[in-house]
C-alpha atoms as a PDB file:
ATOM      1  CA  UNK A   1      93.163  46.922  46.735  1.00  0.00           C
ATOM      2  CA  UNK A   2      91.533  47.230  43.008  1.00  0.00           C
ATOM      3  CA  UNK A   3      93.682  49.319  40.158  1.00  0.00           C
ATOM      4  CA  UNK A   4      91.361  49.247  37.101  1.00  0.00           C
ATOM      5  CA  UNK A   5      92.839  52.174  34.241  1.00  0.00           C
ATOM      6  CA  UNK A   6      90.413  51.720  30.947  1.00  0.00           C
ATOM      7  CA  UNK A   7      91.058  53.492  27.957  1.00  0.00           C
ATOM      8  CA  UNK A   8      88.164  56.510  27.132  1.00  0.00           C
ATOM      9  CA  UNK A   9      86.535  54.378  24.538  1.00  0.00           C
ATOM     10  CA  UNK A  10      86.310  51.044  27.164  1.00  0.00           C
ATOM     11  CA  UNK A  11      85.006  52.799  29.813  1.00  0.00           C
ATOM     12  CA  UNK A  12      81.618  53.903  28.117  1.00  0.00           C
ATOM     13  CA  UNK A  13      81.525  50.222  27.762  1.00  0.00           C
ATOM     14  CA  UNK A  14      82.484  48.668  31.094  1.00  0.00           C
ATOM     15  CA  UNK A  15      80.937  51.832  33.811  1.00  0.00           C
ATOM     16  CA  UNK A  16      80.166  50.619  37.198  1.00  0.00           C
ATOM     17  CA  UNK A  17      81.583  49.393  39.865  1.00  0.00           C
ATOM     18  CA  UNK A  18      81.366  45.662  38.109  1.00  0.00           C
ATOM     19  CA  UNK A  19      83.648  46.141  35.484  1.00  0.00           C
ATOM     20  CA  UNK A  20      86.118  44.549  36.975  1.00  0.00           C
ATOM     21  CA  UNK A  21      84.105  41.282  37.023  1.00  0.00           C
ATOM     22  CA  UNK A  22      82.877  41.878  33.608  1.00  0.00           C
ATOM     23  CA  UNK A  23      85.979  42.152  31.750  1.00  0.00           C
ATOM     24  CA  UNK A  24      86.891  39.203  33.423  1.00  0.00           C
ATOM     25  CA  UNK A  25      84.279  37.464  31.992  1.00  0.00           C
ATOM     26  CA  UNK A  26      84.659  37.794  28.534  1.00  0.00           C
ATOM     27  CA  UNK A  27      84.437  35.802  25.583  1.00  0.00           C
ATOM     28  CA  UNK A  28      86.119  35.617  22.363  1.00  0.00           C
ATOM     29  CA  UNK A  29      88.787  33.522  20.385  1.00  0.00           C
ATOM     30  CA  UNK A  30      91.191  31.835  22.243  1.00  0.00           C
ATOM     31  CA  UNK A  31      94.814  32.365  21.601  1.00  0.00           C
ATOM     32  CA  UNK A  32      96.568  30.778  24.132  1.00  0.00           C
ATOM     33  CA  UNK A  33      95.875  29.164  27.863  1.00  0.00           C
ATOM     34  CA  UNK A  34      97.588  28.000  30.440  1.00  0.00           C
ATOM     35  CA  UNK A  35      96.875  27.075  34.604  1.00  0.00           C
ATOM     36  CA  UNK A  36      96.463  30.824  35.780  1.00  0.00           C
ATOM     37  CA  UNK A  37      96.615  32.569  32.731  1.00  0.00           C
ATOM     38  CA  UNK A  38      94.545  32.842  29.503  1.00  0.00           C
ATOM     39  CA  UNK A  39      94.751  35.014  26.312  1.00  0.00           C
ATOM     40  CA  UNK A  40      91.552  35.694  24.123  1.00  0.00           C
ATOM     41  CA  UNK A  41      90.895  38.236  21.304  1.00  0.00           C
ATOM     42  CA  UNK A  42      87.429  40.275  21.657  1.00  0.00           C
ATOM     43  CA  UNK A  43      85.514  42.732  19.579  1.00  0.00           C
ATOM     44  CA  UNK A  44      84.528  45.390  21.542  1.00  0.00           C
ATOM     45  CA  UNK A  45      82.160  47.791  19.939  1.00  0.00           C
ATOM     46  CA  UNK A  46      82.873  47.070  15.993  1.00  0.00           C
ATOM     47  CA  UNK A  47      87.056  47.267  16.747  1.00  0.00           C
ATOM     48  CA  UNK A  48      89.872  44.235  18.086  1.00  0.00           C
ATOM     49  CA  UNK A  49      91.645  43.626  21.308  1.00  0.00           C
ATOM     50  CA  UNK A  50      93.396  41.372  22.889  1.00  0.00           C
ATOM     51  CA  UNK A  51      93.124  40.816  26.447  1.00  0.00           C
ATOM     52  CA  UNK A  52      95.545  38.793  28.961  1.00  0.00           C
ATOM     53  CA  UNK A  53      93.837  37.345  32.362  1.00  0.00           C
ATOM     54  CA  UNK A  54      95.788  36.496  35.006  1.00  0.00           C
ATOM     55  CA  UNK A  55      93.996  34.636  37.902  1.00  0.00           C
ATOM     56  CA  UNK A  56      96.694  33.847  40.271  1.00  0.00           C
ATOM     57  CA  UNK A  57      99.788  31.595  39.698  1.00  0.00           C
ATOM     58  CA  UNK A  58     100.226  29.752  43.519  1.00  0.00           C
ATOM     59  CA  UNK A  59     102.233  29.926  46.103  1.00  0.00           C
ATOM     60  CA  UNK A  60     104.238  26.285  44.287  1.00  0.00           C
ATOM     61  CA  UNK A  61     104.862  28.468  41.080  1.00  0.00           C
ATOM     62  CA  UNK A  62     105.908  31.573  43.108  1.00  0.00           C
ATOM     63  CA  UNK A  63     108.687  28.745  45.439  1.00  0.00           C
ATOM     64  CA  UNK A  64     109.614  26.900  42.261  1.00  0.00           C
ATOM     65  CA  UNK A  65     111.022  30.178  40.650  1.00  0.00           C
ATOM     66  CA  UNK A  66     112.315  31.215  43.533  1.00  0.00           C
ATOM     67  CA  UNK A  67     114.253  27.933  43.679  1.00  0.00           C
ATOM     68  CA  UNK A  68     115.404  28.459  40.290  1.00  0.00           C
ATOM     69  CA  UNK A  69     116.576  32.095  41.805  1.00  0.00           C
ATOM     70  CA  UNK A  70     114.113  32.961  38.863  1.00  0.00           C
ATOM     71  CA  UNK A  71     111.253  36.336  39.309  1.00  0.00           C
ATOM     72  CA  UNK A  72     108.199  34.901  39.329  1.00  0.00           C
ATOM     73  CA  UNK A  73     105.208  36.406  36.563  1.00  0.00           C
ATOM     74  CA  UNK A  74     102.662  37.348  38.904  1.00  0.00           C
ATOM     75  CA  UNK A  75     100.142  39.130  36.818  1.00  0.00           C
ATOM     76  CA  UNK A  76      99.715  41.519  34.358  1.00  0.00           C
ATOM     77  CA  UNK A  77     101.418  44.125  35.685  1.00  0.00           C
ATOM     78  CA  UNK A  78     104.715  43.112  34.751  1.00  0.00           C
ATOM     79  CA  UNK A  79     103.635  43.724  30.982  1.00  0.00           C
ATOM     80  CA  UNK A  80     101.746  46.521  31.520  1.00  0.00           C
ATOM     81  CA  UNK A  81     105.483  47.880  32.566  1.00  0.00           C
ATOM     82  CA  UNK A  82     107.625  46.734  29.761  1.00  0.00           C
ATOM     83  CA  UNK A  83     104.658  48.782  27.524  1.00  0.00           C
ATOM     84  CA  UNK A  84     105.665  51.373  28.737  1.00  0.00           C
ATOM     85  CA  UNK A  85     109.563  51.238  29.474  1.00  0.00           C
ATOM     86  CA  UNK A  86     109.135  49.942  25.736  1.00  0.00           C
ATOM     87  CA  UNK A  87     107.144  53.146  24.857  1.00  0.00           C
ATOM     88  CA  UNK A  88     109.936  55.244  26.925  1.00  0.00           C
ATOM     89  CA  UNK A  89     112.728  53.854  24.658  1.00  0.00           C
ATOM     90  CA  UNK A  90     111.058  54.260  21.450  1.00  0.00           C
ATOM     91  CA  UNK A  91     110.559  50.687  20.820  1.00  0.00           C
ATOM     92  CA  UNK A  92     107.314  49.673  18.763  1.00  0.00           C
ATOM     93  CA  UNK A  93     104.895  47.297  20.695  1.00  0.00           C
ATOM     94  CA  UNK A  94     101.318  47.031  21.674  1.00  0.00           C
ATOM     95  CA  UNK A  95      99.509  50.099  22.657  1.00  0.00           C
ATOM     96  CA  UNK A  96      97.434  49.241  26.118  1.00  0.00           C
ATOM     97  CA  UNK A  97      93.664  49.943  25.944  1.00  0.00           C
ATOM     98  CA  UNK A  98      93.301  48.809  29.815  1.00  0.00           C
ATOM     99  CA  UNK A  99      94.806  47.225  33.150  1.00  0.00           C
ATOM    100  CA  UNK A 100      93.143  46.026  35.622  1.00  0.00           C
ATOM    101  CA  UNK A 101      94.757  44.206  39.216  1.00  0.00           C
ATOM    102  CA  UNK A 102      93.214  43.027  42.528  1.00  0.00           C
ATOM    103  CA  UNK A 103      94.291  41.104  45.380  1.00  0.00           C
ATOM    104  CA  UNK A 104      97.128  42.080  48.100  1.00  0.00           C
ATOM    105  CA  UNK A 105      97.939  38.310  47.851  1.00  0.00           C
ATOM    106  CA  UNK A 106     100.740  37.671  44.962  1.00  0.00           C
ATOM    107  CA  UNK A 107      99.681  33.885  44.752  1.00  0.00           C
ATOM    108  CA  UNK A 108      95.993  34.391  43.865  1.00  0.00           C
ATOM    109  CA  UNK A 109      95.857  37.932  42.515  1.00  0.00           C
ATOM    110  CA  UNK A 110      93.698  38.748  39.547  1.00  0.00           C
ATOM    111  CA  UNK A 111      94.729  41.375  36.703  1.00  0.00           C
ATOM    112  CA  UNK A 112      94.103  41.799  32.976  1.00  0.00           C
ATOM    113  CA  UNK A 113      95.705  43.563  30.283  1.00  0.00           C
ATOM    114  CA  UNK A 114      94.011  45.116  26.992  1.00  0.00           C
ATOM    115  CA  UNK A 115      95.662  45.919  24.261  1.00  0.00           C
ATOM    116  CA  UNK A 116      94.593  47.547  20.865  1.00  0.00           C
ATOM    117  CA  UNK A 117      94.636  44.471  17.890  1.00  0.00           C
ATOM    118  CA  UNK A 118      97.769  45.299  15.936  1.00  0.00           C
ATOM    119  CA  UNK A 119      96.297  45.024  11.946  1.00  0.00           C
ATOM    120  CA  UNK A 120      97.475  44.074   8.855  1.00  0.00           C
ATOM    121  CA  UNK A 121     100.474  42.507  10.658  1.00  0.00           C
ATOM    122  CA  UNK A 122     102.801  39.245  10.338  1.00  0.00           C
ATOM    123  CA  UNK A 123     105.095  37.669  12.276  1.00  0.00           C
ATOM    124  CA  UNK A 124     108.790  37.491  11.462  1.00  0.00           C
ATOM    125  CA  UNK A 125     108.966  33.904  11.778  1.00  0.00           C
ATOM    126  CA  UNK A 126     106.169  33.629   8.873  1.00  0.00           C
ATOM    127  CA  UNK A 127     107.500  36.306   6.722  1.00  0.00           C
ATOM    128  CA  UNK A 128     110.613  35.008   6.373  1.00  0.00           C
ATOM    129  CA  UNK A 129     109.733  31.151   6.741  1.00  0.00           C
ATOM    130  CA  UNK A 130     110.257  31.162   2.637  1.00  0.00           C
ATOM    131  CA  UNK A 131     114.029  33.036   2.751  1.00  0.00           C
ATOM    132  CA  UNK A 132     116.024  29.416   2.291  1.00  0.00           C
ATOM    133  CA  UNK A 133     114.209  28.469  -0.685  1.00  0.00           C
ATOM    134  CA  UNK A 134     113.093  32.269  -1.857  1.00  0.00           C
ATOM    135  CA  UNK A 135     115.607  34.234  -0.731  1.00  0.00           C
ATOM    136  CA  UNK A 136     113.923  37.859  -0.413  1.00  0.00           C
ATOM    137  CA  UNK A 137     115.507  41.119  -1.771  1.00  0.00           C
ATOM    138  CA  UNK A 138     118.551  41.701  -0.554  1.00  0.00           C
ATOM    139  CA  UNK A 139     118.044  45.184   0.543  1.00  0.00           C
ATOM    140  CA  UNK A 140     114.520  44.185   2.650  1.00  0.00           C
ATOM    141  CA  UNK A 141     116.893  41.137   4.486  1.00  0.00           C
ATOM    142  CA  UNK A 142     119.582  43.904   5.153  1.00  0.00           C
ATOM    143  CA  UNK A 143     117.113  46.818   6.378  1.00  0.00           C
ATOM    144  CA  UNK A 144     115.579  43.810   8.918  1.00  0.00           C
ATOM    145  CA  UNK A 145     118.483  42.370   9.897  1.00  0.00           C
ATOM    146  CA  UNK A 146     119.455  46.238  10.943  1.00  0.00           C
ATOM    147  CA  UNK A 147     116.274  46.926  12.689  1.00  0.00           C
ATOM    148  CA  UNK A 148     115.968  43.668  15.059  1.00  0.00           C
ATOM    149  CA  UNK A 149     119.298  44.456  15.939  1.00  0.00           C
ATOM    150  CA  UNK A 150     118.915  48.255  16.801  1.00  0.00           C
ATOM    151  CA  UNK A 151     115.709  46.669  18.787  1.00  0.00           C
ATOM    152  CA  UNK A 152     118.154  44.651  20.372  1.00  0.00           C
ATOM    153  CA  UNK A 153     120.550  47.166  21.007  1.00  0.00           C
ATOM    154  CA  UNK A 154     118.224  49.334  22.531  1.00  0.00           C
ATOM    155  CA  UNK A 155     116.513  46.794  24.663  1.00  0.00           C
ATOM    156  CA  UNK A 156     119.868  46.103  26.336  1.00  0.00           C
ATOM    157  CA  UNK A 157     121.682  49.186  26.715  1.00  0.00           C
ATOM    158  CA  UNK A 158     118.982  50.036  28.544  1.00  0.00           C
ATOM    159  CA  UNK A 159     118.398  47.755  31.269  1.00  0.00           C
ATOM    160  CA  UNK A 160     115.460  45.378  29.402  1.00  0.00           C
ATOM    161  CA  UNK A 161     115.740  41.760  28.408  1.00  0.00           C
ATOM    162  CA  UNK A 162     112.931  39.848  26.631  1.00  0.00           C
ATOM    163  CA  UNK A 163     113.696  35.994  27.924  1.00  0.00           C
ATOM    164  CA  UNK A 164     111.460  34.954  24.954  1.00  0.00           C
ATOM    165  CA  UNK A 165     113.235  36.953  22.085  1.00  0.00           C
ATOM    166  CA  UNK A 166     112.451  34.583  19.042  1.00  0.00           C
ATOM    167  CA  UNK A 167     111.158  35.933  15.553  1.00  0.00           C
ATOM    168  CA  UNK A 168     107.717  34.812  16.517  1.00  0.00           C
ATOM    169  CA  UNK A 169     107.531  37.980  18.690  1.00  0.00           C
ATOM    170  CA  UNK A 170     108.214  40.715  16.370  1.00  0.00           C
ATOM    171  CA  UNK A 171     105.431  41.828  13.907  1.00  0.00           C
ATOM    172  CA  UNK A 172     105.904  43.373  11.315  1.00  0.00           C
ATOM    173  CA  UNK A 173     103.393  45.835   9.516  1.00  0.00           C
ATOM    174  CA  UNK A 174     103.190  45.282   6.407  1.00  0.00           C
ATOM    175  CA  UNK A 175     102.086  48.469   4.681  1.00  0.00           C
ATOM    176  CA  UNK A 176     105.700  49.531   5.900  1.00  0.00           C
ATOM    177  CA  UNK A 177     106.693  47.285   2.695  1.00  0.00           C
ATOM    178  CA  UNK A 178     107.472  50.134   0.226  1.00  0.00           C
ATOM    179  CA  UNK A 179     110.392  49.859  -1.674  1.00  0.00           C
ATOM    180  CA  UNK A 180     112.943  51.063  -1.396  1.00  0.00           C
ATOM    181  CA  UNK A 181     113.456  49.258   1.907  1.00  0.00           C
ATOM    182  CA  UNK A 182     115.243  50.992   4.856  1.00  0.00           C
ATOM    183  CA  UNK A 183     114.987  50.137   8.660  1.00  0.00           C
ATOM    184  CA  UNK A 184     113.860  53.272   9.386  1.00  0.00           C
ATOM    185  CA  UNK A 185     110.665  53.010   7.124  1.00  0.00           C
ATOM    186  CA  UNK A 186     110.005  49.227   8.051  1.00  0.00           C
ATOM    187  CA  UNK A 187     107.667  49.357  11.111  1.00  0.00           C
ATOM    188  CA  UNK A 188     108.039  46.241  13.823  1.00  0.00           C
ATOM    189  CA  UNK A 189     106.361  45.415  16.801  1.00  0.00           C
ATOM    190  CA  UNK A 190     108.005  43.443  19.921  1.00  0.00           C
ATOM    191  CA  UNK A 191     104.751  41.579  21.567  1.00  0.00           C
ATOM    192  CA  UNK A 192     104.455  38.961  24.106  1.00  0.00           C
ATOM    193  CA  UNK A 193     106.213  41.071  26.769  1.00  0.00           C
ATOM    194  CA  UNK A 194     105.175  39.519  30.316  1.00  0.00           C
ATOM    195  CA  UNK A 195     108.531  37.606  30.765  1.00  0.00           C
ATOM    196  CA  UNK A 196     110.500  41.414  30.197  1.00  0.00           C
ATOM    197  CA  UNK A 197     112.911  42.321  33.045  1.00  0.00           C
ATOM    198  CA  UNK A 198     113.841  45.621  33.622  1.00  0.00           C
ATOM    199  CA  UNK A 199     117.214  47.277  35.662  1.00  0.00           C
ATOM    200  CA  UNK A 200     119.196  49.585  35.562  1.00  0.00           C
ATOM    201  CA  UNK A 201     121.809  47.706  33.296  1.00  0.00           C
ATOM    202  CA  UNK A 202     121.127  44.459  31.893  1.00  0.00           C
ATOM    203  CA  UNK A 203     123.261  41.122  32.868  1.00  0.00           C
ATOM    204  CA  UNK A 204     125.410  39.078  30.335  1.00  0.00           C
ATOM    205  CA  UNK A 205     123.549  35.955  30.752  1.00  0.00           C
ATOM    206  CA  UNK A 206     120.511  38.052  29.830  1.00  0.00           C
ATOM    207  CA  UNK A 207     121.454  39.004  26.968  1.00  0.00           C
ATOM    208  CA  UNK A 208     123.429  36.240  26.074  1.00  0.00           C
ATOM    209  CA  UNK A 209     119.736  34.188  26.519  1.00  0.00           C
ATOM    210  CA  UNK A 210     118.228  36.734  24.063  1.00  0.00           C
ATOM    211  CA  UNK A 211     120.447  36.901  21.799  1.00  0.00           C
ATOM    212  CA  UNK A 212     120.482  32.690  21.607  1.00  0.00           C
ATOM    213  CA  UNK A 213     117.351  32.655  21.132  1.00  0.00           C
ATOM    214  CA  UNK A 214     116.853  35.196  17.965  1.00  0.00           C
ATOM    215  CA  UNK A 215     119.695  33.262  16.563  1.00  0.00           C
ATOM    216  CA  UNK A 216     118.158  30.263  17.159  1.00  0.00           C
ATOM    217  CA  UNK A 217     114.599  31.396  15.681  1.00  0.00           C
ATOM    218  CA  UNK A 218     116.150  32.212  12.617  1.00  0.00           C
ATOM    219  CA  UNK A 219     118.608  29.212  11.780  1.00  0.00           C
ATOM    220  CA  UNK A 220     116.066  28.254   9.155  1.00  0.00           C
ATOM    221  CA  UNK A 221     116.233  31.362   6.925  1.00  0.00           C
ATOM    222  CA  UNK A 222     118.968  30.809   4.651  1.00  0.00           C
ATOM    223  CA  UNK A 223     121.140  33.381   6.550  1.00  0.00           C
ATOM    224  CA  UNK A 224     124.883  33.644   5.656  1.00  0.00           C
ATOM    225  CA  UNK A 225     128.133  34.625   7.810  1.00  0.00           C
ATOM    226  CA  UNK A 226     127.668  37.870   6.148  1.00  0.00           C
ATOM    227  CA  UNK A 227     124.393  38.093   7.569  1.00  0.00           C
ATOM    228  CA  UNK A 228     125.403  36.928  11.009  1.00  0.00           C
ATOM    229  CA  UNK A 229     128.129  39.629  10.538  1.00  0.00           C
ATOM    230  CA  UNK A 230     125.932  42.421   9.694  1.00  0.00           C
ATOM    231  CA  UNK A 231     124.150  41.856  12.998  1.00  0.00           C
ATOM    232  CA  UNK A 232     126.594  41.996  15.124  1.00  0.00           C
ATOM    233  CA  UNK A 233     128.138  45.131  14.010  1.00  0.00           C
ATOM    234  CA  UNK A 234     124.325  46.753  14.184  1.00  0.00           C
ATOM    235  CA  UNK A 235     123.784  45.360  17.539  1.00  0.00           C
ATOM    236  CA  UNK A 236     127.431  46.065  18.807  1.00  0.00           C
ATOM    237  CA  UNK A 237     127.914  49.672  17.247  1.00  0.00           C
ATOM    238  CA  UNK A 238     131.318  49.058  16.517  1.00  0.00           C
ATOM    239  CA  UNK A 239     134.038  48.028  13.614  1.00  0.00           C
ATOM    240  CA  UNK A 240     133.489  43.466  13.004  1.00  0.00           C
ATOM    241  CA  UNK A 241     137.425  43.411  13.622  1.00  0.00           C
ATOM    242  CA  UNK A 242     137.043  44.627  17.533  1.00  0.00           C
ATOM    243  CA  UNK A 243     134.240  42.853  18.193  1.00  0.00           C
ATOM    244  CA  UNK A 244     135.670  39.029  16.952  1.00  0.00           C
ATOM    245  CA  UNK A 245     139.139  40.102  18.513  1.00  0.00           C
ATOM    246  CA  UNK A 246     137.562  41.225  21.732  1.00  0.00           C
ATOM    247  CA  UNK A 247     134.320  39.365  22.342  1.00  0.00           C
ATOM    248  CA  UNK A 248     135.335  35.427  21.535  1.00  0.00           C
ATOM    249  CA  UNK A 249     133.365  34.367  24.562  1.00  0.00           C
ATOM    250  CA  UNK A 250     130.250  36.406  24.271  1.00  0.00           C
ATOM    251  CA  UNK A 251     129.426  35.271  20.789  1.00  0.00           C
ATOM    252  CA  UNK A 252     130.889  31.566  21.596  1.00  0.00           C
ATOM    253  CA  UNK A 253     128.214  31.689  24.175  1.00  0.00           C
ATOM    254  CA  UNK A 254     125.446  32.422  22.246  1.00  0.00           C
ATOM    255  CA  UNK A 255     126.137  30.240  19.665  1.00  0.00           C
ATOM    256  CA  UNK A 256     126.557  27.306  22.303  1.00  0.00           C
ATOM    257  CA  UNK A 257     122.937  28.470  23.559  1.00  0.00           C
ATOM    258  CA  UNK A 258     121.439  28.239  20.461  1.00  0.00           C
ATOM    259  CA  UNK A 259     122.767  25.378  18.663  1.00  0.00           C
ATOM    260  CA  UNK A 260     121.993  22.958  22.008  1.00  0.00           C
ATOM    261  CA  UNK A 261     118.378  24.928  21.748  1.00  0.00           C
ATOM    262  CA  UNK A 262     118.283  23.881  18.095  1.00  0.00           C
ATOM    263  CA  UNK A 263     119.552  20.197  18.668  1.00  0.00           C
ATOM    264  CA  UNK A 264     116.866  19.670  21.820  1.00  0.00           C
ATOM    265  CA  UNK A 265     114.103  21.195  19.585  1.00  0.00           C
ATOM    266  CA  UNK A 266     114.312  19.613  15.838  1.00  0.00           C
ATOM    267  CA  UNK A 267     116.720  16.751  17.049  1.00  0.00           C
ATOM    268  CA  UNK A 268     119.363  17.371  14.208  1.00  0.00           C
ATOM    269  CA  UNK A 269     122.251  20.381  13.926  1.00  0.00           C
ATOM    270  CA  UNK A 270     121.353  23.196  12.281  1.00  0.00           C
ATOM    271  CA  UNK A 271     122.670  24.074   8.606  1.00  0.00           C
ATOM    272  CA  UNK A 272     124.262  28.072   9.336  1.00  0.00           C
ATOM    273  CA  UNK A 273     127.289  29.279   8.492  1.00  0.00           C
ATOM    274  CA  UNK A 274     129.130  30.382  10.943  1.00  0.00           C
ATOM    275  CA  UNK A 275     131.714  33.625  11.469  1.00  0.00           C
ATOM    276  CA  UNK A 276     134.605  31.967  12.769  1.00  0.00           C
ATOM    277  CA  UNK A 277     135.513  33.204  15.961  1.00  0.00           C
ATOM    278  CA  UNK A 278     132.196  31.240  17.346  1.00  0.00           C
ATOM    279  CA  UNK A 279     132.824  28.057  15.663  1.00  0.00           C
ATOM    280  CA  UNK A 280     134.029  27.140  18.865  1.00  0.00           C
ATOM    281  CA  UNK A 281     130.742  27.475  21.106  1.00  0.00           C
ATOM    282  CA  UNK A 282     128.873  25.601  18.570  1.00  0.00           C
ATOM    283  CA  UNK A 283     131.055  22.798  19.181  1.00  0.00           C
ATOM    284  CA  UNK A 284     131.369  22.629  22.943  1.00  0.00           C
END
């Protein structure tokens, strides 16, 4: 079985019945790579893409997840998905340009994913990697610290988790940086989506996961409790004295999650203030 779905502008430039094969073969920079799976960036007549090749992750990796009672990544397909749930919910991301899959066998099927090359862009994690030492305005922290959460917010009510939510993954664009800053005019993208799960309603220790690991991605910035506090009420859509009356253990979690994530990654605690009703999971 072959599913191959190019964009109008690829498919004057991959016709015939190799195309397949040919994407498959291209060349260009090389982002990331792993066993079964590589990430490159091409130029494709005079514009950017990125494209994602899967080549088949084993029949071990497919037993080892399901060890782990974890859902294996088989291929592309998976991302080529959360696009579009994303898309559905009104979430920024990457806009596909092609998706290709072959192979009725999950432990050596081949796929690939295009996706447009998302310009004048930064990551979170670099755009705010200055905030402890040059704190920004404080109406551009407020309006970002509102629109990750309503991300958040609408990831999960909905049924989605990310498993690799960090501040690397969201990009923002920067010509959305016109004062004066509000979350609705700042414009960022969620990327790196082949992890997503999607159900009908996501589970706790899904979103306690994601949640740990945004906080943890951003225990660098200089953030204070107020911060922390604004968050939760964005994410939460209710009143800050409900939510640290009535959800101790939720946030206790997610602190626990991150601060043993911090510890095992920089070897040290992390300097945060904390709001004190999860003083408590940082400390178990």
């Amino acid at each position: 079985m072959v599913v191959l779905e190019l964009a109008d502008e690829l498919q004057a430039l991959f016709p015939g019945p190799d195309a397949f094969d040919r994407i498959l073969a291209l060349d260009g920079r090389l982002f990331r790579k792993f066993a079964a799976r590589r990430t490159l960036r091409v130029e494709l007549a005079g514009k950017g893409y990125f494209i994602k090749i899967h080549l088949g992750v084993g029949w071990k990796e497919i037993f080892k997840n399901l060890i782990y009672l974890r859902r294996p990544v088989l291929g592309a397909r998976d991302e080529w998905r959360a696009i579009q749930r994303l898309e559905e919910l009104g979430v920024d991301t990457m806009k596909i340009a092609g998706f290709g899959e072959r192979g009725s066998n999950p432990a050596c099927r081949q796929s690939f994913l295009i996706t447009e090359e998302l310009c004048n862009t930064i990551s979170l994690e670099d755009f705010c990697k200055p905030w402890q030492t040059d704190p920004p305005p404080v109406s551009l922290k407020r309006s970002l610290i509102e629109k990750v959460a309503n991300i958040a917010r609408q990831l999960h009510e909905n049924g989605v988790n990310h498993r690799d939510f960090y501040i690397c993954h969201f990009l923002l664009d920067e010509t959305s940086l016109v004062e004066p800053f509000a979350a609705e005019r700042l414009k960022l993208f969620l990327i790196d989506l082949h992890r997503v799960q999607i159900r009908s309603k996501t589970p706790r220790r899904w979103i306690v996961k994601d949640i740990s690991g945004l906080f943890f991605s951003s225990m660098d910035l200089g953030l204070t409790r107020r911060d922390l506090f604004r968050f939760m009420k964005i994410y939460r859509g209710r009143e800050l004295r409900s939510i640290l009356s009535q959800e101790h253990s939720f946030w206790a979690s997610v602190v626990g999650r991150a601060f043993k994530l911090y510890q095992k990654t920089h070897r040290r605690m992390p300097r945060v203030t904390l709001p004190p009703s999860t003083v408590e999971g940082a400390r178990s």
